[in-house]
C-alpha atoms as a PDB file:
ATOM      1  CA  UNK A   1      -2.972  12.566 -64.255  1.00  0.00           C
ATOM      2  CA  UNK A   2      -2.357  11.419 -68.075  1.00  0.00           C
ATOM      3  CA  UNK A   3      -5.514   9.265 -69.139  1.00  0.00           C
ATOM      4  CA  UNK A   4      -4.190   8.823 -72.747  1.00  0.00           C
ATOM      5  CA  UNK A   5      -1.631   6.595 -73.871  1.00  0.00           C
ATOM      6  CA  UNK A   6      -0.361   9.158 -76.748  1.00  0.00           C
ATOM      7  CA  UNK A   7       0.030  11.961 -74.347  1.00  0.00           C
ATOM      8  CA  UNK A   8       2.030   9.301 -71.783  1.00  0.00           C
ATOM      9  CA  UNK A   9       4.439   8.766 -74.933  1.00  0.00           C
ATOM     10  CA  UNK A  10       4.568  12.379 -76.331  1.00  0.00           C
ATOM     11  CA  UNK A  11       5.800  12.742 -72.631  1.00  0.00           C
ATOM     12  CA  UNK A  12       8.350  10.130 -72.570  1.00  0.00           C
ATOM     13  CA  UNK A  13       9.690  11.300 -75.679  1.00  0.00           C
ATOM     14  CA  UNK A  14      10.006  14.815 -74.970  1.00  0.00           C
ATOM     15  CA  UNK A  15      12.204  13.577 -71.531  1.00  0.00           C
ATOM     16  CA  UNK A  16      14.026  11.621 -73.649  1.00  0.00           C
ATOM     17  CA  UNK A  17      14.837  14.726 -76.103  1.00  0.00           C
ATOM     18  CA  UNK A  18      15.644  17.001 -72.855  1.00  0.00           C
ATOM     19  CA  UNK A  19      17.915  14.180 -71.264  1.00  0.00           C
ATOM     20  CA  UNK A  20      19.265  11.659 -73.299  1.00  0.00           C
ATOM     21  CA  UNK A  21      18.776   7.956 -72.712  1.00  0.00           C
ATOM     22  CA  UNK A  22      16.686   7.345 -69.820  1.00  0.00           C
ATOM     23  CA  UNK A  23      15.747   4.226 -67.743  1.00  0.00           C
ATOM     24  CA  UNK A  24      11.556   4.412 -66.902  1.00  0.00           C
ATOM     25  CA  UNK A  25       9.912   2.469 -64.183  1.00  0.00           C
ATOM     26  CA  UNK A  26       6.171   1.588 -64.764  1.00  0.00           C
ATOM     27  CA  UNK A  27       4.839   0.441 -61.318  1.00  0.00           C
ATOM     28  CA  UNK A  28       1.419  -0.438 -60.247  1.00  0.00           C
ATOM     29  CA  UNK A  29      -0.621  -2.838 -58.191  1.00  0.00           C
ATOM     30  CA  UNK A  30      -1.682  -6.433 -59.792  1.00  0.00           C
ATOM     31  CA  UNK A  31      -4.019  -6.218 -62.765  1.00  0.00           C
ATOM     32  CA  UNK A  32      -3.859  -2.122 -63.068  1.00  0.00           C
ATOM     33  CA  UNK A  33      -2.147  -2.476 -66.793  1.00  0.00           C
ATOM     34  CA  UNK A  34       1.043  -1.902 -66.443  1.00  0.00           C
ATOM     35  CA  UNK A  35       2.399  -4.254 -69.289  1.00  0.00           C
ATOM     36  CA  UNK A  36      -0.182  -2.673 -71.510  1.00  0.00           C
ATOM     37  CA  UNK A  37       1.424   0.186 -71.093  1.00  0.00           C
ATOM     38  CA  UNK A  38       4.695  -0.913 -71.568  1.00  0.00           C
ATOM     39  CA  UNK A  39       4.208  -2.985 -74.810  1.00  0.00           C
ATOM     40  CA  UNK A  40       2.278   0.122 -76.488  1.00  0.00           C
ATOM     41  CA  UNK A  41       4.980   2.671 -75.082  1.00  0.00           C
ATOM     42  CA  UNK A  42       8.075   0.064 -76.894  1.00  0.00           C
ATOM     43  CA  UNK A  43       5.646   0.125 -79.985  1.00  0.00           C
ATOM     44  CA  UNK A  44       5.160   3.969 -79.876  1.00  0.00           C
ATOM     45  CA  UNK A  45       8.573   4.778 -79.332  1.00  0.00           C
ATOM     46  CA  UNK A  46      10.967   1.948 -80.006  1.00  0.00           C
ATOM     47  CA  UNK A  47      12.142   1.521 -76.568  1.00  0.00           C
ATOM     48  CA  UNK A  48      13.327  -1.849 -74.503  1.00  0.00           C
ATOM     49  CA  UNK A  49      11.300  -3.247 -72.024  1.00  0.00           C
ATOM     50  CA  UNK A  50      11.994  -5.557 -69.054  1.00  0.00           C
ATOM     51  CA  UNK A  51       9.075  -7.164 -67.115  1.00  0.00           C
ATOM     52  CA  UNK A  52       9.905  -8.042 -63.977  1.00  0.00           C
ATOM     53  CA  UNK A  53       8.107 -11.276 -63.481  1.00  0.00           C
ATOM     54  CA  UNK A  54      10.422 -12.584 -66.066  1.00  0.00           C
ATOM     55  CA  UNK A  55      13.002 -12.879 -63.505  1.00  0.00           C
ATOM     56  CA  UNK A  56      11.101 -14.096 -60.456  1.00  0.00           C
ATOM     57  CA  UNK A  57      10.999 -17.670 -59.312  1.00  0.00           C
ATOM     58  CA  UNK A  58       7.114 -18.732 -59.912  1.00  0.00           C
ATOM     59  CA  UNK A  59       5.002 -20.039 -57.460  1.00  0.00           C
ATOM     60  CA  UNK A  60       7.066 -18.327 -54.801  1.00  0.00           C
ATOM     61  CA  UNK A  61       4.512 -17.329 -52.653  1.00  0.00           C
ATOM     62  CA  UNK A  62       6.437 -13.717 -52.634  1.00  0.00           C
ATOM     63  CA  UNK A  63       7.923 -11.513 -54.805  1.00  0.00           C
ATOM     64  CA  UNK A  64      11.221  -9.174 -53.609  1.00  0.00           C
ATOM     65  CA  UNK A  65      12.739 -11.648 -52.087  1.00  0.00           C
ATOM     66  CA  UNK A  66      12.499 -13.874 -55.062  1.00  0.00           C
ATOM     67  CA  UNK A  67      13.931 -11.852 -58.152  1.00  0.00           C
ATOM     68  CA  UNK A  68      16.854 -12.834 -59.614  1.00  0.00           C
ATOM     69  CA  UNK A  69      18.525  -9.577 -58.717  1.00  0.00           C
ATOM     70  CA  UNK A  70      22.122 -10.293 -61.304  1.00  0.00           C
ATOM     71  CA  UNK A  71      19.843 -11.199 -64.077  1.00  0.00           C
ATOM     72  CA  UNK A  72      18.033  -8.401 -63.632  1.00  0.00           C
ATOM     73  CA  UNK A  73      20.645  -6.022 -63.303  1.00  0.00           C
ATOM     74  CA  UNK A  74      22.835  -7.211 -66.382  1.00  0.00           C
ATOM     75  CA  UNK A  75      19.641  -7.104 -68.700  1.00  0.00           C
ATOM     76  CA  UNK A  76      19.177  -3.608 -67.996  1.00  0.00           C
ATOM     77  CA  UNK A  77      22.298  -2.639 -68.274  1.00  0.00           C
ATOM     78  CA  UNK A  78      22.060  -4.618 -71.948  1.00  0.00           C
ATOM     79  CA  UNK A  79      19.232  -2.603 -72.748  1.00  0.00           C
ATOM     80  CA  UNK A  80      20.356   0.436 -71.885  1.00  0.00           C
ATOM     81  CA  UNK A  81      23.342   0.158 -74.270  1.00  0.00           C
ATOM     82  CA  UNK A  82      21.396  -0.277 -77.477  1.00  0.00           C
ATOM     83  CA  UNK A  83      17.999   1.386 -76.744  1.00  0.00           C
ATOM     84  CA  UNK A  84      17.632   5.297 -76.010  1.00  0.00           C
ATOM     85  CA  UNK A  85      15.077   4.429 -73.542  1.00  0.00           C
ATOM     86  CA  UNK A  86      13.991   1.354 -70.978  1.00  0.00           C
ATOM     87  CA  UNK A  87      11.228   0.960 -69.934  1.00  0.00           C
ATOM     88  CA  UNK A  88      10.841  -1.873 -66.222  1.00  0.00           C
ATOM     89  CA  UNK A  89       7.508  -2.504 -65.497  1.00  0.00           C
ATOM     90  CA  UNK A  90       6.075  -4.712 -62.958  1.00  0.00           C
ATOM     91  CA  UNK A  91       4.793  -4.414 -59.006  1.00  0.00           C
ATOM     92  CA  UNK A  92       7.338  -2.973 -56.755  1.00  0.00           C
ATOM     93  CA  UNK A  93       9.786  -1.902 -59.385  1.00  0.00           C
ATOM     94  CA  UNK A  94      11.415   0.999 -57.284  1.00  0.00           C
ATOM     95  CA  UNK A  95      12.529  -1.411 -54.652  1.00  0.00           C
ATOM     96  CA  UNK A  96      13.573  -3.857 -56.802  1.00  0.00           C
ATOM     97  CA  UNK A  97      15.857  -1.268 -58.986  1.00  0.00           C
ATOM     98  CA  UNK A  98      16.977   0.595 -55.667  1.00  0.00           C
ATOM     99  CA  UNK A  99      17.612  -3.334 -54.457  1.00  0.00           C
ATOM    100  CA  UNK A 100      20.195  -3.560 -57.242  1.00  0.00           C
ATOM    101  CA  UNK A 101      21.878  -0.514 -57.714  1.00  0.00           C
ATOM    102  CA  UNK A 102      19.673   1.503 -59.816  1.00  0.00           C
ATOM    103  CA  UNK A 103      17.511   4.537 -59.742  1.00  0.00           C
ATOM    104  CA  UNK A 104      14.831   5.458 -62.258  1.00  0.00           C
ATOM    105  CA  UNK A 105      15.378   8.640 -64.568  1.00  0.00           C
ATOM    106  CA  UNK A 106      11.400   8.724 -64.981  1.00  0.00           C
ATOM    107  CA  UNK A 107       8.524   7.119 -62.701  1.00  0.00           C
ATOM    108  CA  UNK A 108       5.104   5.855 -63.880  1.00  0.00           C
ATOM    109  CA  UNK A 109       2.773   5.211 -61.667  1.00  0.00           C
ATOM    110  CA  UNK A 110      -0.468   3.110 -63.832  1.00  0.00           C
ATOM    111  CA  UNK A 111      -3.880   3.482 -61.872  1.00  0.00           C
ATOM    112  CA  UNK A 112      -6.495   1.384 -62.684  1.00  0.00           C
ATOM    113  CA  UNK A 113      -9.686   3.978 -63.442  1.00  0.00           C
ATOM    114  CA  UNK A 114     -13.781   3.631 -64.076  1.00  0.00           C
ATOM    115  CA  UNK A 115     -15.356   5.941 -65.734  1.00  0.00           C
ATOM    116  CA  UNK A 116     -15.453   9.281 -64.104  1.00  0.00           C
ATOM    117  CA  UNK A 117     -11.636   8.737 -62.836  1.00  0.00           C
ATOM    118  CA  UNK A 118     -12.262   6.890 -60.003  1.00  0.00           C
ATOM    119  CA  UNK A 119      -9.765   4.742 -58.600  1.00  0.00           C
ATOM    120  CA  UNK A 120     -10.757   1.253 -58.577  1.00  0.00           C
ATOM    121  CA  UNK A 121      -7.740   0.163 -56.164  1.00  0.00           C
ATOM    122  CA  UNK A 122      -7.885   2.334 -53.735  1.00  0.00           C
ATOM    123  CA  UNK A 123      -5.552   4.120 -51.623  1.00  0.00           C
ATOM    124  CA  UNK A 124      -3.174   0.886 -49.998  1.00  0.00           C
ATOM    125  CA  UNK A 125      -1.717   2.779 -47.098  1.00  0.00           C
ATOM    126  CA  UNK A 126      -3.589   5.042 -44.758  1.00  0.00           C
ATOM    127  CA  UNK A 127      -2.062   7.516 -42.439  1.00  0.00           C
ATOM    128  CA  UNK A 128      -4.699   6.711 -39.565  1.00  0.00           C
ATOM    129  CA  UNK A 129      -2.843   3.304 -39.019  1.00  0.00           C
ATOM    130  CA  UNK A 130       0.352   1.321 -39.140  1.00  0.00           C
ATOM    131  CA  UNK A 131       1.697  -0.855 -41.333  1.00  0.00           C
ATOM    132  CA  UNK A 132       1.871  -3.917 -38.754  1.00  0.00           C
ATOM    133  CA  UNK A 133      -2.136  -2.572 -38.701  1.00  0.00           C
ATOM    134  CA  UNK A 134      -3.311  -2.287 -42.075  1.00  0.00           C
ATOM    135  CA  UNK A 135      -1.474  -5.921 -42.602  1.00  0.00           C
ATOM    136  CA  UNK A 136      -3.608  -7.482 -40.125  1.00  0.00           C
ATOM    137  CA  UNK A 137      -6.674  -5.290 -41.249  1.00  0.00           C
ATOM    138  CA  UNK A 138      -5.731  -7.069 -44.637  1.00  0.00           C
ATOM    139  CA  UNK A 139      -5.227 -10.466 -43.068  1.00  0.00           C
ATOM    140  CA  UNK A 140      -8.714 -10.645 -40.919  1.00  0.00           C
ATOM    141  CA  UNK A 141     -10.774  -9.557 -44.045  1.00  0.00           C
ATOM    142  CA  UNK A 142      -9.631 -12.158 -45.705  1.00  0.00           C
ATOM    143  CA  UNK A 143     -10.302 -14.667 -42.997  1.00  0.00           C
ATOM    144  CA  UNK A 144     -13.740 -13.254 -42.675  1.00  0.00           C
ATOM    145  CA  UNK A 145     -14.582 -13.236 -46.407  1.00  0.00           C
ATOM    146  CA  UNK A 146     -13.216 -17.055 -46.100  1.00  0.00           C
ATOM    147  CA  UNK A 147     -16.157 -17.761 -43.336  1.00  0.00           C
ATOM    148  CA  UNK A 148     -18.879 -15.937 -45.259  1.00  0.00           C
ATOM    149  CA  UNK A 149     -18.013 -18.365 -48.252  1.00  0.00           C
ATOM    150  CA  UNK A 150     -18.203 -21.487 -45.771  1.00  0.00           C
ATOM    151  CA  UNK A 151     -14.895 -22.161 -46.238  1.00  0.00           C
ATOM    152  CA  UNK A 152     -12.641 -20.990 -42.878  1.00  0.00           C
ATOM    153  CA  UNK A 153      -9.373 -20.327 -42.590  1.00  0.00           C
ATOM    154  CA  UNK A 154      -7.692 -22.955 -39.909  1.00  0.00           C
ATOM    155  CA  UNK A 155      -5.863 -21.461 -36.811  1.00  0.00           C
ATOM    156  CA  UNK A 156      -2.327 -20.571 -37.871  1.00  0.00           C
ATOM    157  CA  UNK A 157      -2.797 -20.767 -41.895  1.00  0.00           C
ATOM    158  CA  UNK A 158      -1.065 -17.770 -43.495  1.00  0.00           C
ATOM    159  CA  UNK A 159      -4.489 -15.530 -45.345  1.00  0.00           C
ATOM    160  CA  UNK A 160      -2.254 -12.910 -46.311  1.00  0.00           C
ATOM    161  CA  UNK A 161       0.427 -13.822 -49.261  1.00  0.00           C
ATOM    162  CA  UNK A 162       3.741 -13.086 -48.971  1.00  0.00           C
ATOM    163  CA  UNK A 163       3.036 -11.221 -52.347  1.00  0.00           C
ATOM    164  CA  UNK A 164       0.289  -9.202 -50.665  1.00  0.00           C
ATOM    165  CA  UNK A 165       2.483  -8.298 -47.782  1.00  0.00           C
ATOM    166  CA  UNK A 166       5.399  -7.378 -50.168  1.00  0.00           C
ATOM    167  CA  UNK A 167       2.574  -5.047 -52.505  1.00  0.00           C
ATOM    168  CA  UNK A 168       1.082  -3.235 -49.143  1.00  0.00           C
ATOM    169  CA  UNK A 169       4.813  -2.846 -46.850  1.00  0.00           C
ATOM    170  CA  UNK A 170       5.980  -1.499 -50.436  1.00  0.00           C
ATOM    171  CA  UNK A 171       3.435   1.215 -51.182  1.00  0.00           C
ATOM    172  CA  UNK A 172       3.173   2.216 -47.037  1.00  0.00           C
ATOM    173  CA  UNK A 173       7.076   2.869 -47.400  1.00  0.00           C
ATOM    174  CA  UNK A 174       7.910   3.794 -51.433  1.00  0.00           C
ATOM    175  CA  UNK A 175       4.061   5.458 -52.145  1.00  0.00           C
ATOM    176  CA  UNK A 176       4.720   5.060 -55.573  1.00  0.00           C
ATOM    177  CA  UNK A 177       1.488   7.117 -56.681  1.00  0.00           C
ATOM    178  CA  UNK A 178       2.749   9.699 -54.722  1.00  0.00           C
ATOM    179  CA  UNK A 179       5.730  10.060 -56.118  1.00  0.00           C
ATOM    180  CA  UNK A 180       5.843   9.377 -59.634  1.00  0.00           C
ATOM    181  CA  UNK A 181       7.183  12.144 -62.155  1.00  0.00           C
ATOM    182  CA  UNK A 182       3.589  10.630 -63.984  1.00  0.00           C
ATOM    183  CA  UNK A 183       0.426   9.081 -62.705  1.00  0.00           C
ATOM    184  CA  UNK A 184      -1.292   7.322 -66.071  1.00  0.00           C
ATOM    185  CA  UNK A 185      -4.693   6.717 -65.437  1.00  0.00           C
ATOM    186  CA  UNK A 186      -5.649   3.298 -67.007  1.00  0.00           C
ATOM    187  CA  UNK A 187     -10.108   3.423 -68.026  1.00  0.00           C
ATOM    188  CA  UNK A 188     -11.762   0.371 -68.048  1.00  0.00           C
ATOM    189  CA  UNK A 189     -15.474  -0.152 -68.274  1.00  0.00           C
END
């Protein structure tokens, strides 16, 4: 695991030497930094960047489902023509390329870290249950955090958002920490 954002863009630079052009995915759960390290990687090396919320209907309640897919596609493809590198960042990113055509030539993986390298987030899947059971794990503590705070869920709302269940059925079936060519680990305090 990289903790340092100069050794994450010695890296990238030293693929990009090796290789040629290359197309970088920076993936990570909500809030773990990935556009952080996307901005400081374009202002290190010079590269493009596409964030994928950019091209997502808002208030959608999801998120795969809801990216505009040609958009997406065409300003990659842009990017790649004028920049030696391109960098997509943004939750799910290896589905979303693979969704349109495209595979990354490097994979970041951003973890969100206290001090001591712990992992704030957590592991999302777990081999000791299912998907369909780790979604409705998810989806009862979330109706029982609702009661504690006095304000319950009513028989047949949704608790789990369709952007949750997009995050959790992605890592259970991509595992994106797992396989990333880096894991970066983002500190906080």
């Amino acid at each position: 695991m990289i903790t340092d954002r100069t050794t994450l863009a010695f890296e990238i630079k030293k693929r990009m030497i090796a290789t040629g052009p290359v197309l970088v995915s920076i993936d990570g759960v909500d809030g773990s930094g990935k556009t952080m390290v996307a901005d400081y990687m374009v202002e290190q090396i010079g590269c493009g960047v596409i964030h994928l919320d950019e091209y997502i209907d808002e208030n959608s309640g999801a998120y795969i489902g809801f990216i505009h897919s040609d958009e997406l596609k065409s300003a990659i493809l842009e990017a790649k023509k004028t920049s030696r590198c391109v960098f997509v960042e943004g939750v799910c990113v290896l589905q979303v390329l693979e969704n349109i055509g495209l595979q990354p030539d490097c994979k970041i993986y951003v973890k969100k870290l206290k001090r001591g390298h712990y992992w704030i987030d957590g592991k999302i899947y777990d081999g000791a249950m299912t998907l369909e059971e780790k979604l409705s794990l998810e989806e009862r503590g979330i109706r029982e955090f609702a009661d504690l705070e006095g304000d319950p869920l009513q028989e047949g709302d949704i608790a789990l958002s369709g952007l949750m269940r997009d995050v959790i059925t992605y890592h259970w079936t991509y595992r994106p920490d797992e396989n990333a060519d880096i894991v970066f680990g983002n500190q906080t305090d």
